[in-house]
C-alpha atoms as a PDB file:
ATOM      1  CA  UNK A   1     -59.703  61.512 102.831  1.00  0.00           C
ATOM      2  CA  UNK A   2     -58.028  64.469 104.551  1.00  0.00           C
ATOM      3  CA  UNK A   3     -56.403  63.389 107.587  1.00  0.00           C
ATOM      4  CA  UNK A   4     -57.476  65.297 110.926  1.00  0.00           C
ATOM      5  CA  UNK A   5     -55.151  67.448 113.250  1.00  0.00           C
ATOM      6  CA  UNK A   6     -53.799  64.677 115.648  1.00  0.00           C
ATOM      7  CA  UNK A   7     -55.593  67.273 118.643  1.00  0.00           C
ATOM      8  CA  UNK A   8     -58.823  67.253 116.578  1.00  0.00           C
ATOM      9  CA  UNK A   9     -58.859  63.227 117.105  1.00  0.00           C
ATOM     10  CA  UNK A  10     -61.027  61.688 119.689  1.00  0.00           C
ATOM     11  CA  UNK A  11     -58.536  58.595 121.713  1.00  0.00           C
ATOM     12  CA  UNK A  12     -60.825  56.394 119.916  1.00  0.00           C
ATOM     13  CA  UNK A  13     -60.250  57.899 116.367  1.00  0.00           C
ATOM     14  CA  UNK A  14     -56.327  57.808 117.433  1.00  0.00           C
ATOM     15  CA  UNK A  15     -56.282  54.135 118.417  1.00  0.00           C
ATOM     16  CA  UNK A  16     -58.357  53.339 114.874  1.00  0.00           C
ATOM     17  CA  UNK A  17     -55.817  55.500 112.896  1.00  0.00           C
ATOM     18  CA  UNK A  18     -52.822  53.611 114.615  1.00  0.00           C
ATOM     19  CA  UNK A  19     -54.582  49.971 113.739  1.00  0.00           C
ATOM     20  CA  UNK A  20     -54.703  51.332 110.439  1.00  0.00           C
ATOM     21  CA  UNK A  21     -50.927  52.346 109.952  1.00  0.00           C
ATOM     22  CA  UNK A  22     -49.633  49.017 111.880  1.00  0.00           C
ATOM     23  CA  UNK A  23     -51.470  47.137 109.220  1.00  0.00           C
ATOM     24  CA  UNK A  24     -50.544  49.122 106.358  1.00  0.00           C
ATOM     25  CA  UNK A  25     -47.054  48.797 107.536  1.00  0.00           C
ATOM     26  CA  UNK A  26     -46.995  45.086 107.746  1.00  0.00           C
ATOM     27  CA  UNK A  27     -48.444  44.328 104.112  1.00  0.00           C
ATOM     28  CA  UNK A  28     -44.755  45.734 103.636  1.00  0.00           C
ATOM     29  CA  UNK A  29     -46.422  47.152  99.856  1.00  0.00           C
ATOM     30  CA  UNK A  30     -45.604  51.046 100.914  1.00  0.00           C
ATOM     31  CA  UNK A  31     -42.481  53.091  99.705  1.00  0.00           C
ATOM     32  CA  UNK A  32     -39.807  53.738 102.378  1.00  0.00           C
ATOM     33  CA  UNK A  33     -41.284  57.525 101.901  1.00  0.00           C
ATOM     34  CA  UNK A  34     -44.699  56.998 102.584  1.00  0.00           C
ATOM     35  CA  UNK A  35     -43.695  54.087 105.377  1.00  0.00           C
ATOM     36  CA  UNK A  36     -41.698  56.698 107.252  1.00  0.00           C
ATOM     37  CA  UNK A  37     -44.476  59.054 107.051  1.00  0.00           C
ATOM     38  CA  UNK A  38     -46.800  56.352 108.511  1.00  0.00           C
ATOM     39  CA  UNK A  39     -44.195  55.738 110.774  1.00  0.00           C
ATOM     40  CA  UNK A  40     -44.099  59.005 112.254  1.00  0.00           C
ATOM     41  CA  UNK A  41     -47.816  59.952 112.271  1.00  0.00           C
ATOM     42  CA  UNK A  42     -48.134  56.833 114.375  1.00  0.00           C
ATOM     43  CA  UNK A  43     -45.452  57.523 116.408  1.00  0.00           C
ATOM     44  CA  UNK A  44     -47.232  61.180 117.182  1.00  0.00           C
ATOM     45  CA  UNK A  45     -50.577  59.564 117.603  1.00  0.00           C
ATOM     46  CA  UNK A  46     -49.012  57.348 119.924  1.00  0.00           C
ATOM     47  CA  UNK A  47     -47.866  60.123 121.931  1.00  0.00           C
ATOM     48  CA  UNK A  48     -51.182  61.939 121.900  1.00  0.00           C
ATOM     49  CA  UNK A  49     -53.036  58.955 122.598  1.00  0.00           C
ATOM     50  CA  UNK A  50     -50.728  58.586 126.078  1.00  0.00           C
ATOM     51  CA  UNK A  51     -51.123  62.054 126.804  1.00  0.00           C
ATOM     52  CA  UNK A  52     -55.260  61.874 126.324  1.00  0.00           C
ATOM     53  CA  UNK A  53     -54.845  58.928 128.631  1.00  0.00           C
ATOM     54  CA  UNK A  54     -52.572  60.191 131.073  1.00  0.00           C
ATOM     55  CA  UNK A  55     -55.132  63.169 131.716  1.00  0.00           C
ATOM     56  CA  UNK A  56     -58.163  61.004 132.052  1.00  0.00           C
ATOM     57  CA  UNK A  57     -56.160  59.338 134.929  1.00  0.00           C
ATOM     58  CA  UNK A  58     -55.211  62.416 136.588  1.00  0.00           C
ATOM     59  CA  UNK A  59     -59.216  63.307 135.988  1.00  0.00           C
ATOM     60  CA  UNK A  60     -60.139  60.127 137.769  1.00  0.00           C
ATOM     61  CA  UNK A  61     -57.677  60.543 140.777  1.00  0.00           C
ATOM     62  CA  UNK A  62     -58.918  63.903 141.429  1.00  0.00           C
ATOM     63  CA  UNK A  63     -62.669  62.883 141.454  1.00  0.00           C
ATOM     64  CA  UNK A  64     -61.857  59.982 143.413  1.00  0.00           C
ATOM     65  CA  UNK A  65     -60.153  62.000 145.999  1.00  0.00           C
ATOM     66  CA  UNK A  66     -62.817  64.831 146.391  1.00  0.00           C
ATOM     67  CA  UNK A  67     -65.240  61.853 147.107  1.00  0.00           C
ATOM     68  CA  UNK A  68     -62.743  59.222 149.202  1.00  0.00           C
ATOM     69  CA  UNK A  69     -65.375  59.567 152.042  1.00  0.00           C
ATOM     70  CA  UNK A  70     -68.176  58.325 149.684  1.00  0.00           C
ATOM     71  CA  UNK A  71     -68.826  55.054 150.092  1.00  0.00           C
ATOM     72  CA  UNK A  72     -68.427  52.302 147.609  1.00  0.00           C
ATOM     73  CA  UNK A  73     -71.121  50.030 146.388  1.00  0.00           C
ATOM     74  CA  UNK A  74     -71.223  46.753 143.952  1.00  0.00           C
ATOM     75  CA  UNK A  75     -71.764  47.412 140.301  1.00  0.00           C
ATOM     76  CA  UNK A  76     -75.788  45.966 139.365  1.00  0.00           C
ATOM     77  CA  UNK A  77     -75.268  45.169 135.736  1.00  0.00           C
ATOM     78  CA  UNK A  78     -79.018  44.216 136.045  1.00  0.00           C
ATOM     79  CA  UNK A  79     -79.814  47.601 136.285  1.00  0.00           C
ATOM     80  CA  UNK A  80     -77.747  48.152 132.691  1.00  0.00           C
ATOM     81  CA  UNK A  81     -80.104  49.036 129.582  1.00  0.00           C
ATOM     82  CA  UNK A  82     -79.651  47.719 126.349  1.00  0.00           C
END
């Protein structure tokens, strides 16, 4: 399987990939070629992943501040739909 363009990865596709290479790694079967590639593709989807994160924050600040006059109100999980 072709590997995707670490931008073309959803977080949740990045965080799956990097499961994937920690586990590889630690079956310690791998060449020290193809374990430094791992290495460094989860070392870059590391860093993607903290960037993706890092601007879902900053998304969440800025909503939050357009609406700090809006009230707050308990979550109803009761109202949740299966």
């Amino acid at each position: 399987m072709a590997k995707k363009k670490l931008e073309n990865l959803s977080f949740e596709e990045s965080l799956n990939e990097l499961d994937t290479i920690v586990q590889s790694l630690e079956q310690g079967e791998l060449s020290l070629e193809e374990s430094m590639a791992l290495f460094e593709r989860g070392l870059n989807l590391s860093k993607v992943s903290q960037d993706k994160l890092q601007t879902a924050e900053q998304k969440v600040k800025i909503l939050l501040t357009q609406n700090e006059t809006a009230p707050l109100a308990n979550y109803d999980s009761s109202t949740d739909q299966d």
